[in-house]
N, C-alpha and C. Protein backbone atom coordinates (compact mmCIF):
# COMPACT_ATOMS: atom_id res chain seq x y z
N UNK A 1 2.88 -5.90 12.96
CA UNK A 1 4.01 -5.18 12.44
C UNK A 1 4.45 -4.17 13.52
N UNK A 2 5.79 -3.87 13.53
CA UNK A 2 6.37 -3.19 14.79
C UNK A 2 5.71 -1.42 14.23
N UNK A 3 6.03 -0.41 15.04
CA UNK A 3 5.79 0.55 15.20
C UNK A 3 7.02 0.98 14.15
N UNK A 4 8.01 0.58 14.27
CA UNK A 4 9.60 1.00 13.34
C UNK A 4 9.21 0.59 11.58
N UNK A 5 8.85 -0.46 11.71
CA UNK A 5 8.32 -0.81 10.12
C UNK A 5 7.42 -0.28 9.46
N UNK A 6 6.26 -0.03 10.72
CA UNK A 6 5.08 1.31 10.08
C UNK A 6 5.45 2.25 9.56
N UNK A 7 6.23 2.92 10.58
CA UNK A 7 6.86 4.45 10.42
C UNK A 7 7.92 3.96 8.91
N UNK A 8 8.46 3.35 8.99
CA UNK A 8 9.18 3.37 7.25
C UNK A 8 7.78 3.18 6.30
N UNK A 9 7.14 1.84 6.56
CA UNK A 9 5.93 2.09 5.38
C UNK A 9 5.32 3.24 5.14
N UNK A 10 5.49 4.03 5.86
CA UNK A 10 4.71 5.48 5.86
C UNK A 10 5.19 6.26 5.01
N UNK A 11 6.45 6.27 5.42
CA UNK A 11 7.64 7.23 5.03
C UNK A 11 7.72 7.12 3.59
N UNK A 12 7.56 5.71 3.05
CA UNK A 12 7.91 5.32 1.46
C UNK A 12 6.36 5.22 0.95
N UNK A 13 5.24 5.34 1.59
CA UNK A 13 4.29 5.80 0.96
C UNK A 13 3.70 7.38 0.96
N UNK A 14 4.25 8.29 1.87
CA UNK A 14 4.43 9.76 1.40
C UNK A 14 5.24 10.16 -0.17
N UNK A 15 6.26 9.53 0.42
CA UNK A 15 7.62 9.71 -0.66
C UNK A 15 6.73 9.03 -2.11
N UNK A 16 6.13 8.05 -2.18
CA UNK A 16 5.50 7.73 -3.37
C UNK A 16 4.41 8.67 -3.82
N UNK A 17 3.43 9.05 -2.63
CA UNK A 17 2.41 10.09 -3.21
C UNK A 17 2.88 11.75 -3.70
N UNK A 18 4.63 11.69 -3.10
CA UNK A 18 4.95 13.01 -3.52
C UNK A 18 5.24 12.93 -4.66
N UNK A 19 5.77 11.97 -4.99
CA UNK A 19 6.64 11.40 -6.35
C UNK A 19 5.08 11.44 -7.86
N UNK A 20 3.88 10.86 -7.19
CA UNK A 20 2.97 10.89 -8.09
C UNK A 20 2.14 12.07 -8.46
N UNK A 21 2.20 13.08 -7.30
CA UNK A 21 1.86 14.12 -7.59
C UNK A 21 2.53 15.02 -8.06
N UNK A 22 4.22 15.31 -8.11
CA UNK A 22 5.10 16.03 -9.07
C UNK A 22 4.80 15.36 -10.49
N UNK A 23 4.87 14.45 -10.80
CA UNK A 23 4.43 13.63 -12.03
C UNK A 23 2.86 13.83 -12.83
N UNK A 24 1.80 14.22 -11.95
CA UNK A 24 0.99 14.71 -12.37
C UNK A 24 1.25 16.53 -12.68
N UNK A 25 2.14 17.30 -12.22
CA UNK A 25 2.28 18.55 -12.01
C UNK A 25 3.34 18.68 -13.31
N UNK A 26 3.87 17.95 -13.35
CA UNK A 26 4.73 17.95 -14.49
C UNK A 26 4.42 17.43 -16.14
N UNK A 27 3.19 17.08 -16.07
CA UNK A 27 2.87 16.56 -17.18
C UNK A 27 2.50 17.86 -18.03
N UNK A 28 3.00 17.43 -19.29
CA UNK A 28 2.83 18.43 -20.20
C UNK A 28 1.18 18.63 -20.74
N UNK A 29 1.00 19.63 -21.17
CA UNK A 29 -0.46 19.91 -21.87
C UNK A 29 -0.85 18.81 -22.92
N UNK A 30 0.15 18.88 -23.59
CA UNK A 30 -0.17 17.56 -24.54
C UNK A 30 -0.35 16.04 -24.42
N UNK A 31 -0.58 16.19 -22.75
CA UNK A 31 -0.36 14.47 -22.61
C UNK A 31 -2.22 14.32 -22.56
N UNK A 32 -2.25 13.05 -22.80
CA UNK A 32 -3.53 12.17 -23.02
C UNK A 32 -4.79 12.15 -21.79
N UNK A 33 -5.92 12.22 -22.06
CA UNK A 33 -6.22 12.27 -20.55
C UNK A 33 -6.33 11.03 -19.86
N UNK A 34 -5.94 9.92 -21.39
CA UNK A 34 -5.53 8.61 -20.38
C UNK A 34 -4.71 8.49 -19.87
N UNK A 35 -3.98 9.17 -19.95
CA UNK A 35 -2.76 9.12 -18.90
C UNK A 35 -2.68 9.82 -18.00
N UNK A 36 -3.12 11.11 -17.97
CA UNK A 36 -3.49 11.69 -16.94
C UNK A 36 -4.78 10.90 -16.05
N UNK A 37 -5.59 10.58 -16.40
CA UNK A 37 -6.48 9.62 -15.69
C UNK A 37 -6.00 8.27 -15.15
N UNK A 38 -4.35 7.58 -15.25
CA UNK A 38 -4.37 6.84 -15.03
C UNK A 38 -3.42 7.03 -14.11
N UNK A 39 -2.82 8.53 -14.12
CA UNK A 39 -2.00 8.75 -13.25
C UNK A 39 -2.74 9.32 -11.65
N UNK A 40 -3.80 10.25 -11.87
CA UNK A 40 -4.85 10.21 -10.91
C UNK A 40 -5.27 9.03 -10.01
N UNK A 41 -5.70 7.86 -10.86
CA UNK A 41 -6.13 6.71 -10.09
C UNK A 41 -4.69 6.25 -9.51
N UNK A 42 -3.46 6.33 -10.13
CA UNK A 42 -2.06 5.78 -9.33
C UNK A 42 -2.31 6.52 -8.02
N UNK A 43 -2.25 7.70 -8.51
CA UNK A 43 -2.52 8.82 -6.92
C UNK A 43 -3.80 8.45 -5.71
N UNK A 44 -4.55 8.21 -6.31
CA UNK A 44 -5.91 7.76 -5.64
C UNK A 44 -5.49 6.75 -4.51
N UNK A 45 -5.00 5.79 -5.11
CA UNK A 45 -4.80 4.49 -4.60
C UNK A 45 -3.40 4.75 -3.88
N UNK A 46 -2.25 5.43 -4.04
CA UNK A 46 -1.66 5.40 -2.83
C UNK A 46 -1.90 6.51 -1.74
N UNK A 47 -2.89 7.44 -2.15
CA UNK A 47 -3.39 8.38 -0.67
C UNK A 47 -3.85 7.32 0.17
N UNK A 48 -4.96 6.13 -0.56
CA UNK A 48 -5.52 5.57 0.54
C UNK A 48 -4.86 4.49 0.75
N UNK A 49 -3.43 3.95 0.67
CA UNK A 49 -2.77 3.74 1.25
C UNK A 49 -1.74 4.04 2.26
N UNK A 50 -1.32 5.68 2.42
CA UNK A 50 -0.84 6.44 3.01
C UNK A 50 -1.80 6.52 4.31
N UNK A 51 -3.31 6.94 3.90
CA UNK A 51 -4.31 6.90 5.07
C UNK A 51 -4.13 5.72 5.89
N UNK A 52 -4.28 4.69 5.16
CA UNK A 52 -4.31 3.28 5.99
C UNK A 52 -3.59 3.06 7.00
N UNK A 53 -2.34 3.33 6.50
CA UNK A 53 -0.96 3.09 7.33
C UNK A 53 -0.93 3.92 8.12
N UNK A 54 -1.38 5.20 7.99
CA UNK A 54 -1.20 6.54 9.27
C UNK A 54 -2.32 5.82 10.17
N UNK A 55 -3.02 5.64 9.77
CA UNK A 55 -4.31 5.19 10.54
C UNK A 55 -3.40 3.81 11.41
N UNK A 56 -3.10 2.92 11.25
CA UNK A 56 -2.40 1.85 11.88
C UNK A 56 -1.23 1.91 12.24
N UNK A 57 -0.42 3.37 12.08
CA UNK A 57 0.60 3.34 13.05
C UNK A 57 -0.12 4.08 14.27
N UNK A 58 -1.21 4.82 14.24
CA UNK A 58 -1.89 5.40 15.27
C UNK A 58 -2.36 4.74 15.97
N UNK A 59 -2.89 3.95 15.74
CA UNK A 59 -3.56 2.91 16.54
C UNK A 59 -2.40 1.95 17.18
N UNK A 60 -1.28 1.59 16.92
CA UNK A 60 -0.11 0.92 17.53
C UNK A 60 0.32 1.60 18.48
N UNK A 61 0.40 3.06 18.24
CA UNK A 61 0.98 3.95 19.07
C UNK A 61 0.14 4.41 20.12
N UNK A 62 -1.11 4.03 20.16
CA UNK A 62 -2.10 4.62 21.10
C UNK A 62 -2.11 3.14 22.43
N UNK A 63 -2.16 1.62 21.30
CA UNK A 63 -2.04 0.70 22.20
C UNK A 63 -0.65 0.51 22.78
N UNK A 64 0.45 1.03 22.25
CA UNK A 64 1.74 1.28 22.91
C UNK A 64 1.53 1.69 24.46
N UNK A 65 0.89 3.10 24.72
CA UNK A 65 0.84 4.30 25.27
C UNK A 65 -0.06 3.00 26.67
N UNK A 66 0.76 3.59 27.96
CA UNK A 66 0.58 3.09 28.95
C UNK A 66 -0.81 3.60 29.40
N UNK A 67 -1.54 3.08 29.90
CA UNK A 67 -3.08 4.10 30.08
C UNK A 67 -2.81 5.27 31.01
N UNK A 68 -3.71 6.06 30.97
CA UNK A 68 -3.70 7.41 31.94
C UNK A 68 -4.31 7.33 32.85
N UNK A 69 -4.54 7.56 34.05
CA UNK A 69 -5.06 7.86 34.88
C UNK A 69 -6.08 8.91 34.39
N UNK A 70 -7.48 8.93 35.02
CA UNK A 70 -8.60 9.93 34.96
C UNK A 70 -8.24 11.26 35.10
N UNK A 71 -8.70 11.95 34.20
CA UNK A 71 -8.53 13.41 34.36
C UNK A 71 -6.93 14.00 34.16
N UNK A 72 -6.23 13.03 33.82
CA UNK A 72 -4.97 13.49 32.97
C UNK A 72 -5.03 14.10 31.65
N UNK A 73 -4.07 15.18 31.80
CA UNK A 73 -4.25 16.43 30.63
C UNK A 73 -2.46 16.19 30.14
N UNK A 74 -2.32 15.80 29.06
CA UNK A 74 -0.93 15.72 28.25
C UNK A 74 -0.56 17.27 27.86
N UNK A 75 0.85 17.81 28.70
CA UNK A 75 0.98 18.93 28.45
C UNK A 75 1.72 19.19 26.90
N UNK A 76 1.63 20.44 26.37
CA UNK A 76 1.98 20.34 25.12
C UNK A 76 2.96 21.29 25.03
């Protein structure tokens, strides 16, 4: 997968974990804790999808990256 498609998968799996965690923040007192428990595991499962993907656009972007020469310091 290109580096451009990562970076969107990323993008729409932030945007989903923000979306599930206002939804947990917004739930009223009276809701169920099955539902709150099922909204947790929704959350669960797209952090470690969010991880995944950060994790594999990093790694695209590192094998992108032309090698360095020894003792090169990336200024910041």
């Amino acid at each position: 997968m290109s580096i451009k498609l990562l970076a969107i998968e990323l993008y729409r799996a932030q945007q989903n974990v923000a979306q599930i965690t206002a939804q947990i923040e917004a739930a009223p007192l009276s809701s169920s804790a099955e539902t709150i428990a099922a909204l947790r595991e929704e959350l669960r499962q797209a952090q470690a999808e969010l991880k995944q993907l950060r994790k594999m656009l990093d790694d695209k972007k590192d094998s992108a990256s032309p090698p360095r020469p020894p003792g090169f310091m990336r200024s910041r």
